[in-house]
C-alpha atoms as a PDB file:
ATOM      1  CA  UNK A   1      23.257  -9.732 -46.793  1.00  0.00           C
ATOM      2  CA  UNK A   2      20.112  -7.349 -46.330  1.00  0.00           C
ATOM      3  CA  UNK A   3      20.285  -4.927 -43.742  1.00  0.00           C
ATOM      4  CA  UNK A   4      18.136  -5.866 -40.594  1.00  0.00           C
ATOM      5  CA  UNK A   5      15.008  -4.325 -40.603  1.00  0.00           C
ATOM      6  CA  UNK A   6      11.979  -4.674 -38.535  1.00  0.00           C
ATOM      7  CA  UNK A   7       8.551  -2.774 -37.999  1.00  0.00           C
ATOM      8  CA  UNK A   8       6.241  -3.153 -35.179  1.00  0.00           C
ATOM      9  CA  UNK A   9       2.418  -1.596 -35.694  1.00  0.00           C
ATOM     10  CA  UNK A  10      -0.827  -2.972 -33.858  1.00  0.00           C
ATOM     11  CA  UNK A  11      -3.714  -2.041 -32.148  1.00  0.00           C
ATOM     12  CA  UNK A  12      -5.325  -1.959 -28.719  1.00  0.00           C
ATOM     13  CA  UNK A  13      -5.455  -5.617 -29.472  1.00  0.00           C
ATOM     14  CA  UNK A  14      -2.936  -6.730 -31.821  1.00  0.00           C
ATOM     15  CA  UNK A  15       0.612  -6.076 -32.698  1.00  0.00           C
ATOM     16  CA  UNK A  16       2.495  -7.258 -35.305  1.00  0.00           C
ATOM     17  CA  UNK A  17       6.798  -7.474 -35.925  1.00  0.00           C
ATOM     18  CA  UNK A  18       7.804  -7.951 -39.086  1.00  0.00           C
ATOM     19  CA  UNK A  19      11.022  -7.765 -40.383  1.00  0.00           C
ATOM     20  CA  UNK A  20      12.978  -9.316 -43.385  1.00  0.00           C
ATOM     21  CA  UNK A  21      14.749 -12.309 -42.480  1.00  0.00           C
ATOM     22  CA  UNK A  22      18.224 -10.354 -41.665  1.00  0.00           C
ATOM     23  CA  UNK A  23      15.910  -8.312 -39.514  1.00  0.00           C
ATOM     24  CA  UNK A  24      14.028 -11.160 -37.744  1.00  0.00           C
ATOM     25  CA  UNK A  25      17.428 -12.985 -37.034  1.00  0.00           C
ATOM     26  CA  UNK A  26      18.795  -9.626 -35.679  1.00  0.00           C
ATOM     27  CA  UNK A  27      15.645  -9.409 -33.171  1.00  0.00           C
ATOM     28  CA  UNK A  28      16.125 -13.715 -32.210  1.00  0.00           C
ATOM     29  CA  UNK A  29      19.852 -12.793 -30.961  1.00  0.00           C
ATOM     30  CA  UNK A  30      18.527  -9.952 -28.589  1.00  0.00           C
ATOM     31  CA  UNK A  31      16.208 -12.355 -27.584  1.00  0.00           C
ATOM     32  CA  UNK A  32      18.511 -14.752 -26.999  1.00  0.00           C
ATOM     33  CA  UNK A  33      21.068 -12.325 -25.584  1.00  0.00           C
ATOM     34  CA  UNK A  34      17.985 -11.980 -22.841  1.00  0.00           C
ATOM     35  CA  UNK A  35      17.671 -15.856 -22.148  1.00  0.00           C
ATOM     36  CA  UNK A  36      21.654 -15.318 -20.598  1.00  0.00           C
ATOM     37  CA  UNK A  37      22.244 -16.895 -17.253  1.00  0.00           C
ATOM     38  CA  UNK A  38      24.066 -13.741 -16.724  1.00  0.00           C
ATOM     39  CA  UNK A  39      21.695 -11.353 -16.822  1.00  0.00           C
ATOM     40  CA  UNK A  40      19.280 -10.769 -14.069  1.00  0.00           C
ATOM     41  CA  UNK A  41      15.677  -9.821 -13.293  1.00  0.00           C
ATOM     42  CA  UNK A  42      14.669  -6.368 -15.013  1.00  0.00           C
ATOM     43  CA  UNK A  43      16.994  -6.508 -17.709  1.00  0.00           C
ATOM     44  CA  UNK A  44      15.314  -4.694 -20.668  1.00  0.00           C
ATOM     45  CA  UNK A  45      15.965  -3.042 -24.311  1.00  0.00           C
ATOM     46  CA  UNK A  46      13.616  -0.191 -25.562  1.00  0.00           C
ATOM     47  CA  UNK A  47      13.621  -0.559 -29.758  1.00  0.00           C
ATOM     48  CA  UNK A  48      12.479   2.749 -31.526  1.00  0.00           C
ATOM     49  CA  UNK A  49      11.407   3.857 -34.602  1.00  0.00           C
ATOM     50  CA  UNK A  50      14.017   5.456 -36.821  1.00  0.00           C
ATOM     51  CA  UNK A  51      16.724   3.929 -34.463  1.00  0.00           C
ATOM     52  CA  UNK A  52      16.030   0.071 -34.425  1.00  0.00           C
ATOM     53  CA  UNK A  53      12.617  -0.462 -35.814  1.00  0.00           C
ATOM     54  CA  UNK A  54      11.890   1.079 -39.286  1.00  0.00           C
ATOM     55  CA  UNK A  55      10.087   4.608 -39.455  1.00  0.00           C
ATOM     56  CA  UNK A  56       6.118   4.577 -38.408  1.00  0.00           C
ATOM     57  CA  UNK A  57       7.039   1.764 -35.762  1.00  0.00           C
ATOM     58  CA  UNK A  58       5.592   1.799 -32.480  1.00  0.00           C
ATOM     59  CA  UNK A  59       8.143   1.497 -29.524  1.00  0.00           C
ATOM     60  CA  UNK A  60       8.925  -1.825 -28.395  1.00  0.00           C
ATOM     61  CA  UNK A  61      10.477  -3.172 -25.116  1.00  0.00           C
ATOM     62  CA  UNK A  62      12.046  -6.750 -24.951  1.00  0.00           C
ATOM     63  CA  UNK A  63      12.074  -7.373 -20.987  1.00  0.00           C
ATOM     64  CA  UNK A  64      13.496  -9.732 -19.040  1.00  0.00           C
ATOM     65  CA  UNK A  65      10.720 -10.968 -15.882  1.00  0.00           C
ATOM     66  CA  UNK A  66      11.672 -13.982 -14.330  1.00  0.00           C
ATOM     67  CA  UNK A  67       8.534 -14.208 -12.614  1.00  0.00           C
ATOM     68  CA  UNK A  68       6.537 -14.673 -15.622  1.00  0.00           C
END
C-alpha cells in the first residue's frame, strides 16, 4: 500500500485537499474518529505541513462544533 499523503493549498476563497487514495482514506478515519459519541464539543486536530500534510501545505484543523 502507498503511504498516506495529503496536501492542502487554496486561496482567500478556495482550498483544496488532495491526497492519494491511502492518503484520503487516512484523512476519512480522523474524520470519522471525530463523528465519536465519545468525544465532546471542541475536540480538534491541527494537520501540518511536513508532519501530516505533504511539504508546501497550508495548516489544516479538523474541529469538532456541535453547534454547527
Amino acid at each position: 500500500m502507498d503511504e498516506p499523503r495529503v496536501k492542502v493549498y487554496g486561496s482567500a476563497t478556495e482550498i483544496t485537499v488532495a491526497g492519494n487514495a491511502a492518503g484520503l482514506r487516512d484523512l476519512a478515519e480522523r474524520l470519522v474518529a471525530l463523528a465519536d459519541p465519545e468525544l465532546r464539543d471542541g475536540y480538534h486536530e491541527h494537520l501540518e505541513a511536513g508532519i501530516n500534510l505533504e511539504e508546501g501545505s497550508i495548516s489544516l484543523i479538523l474541529e469538532r462544533d456541535d453547534k454547527v
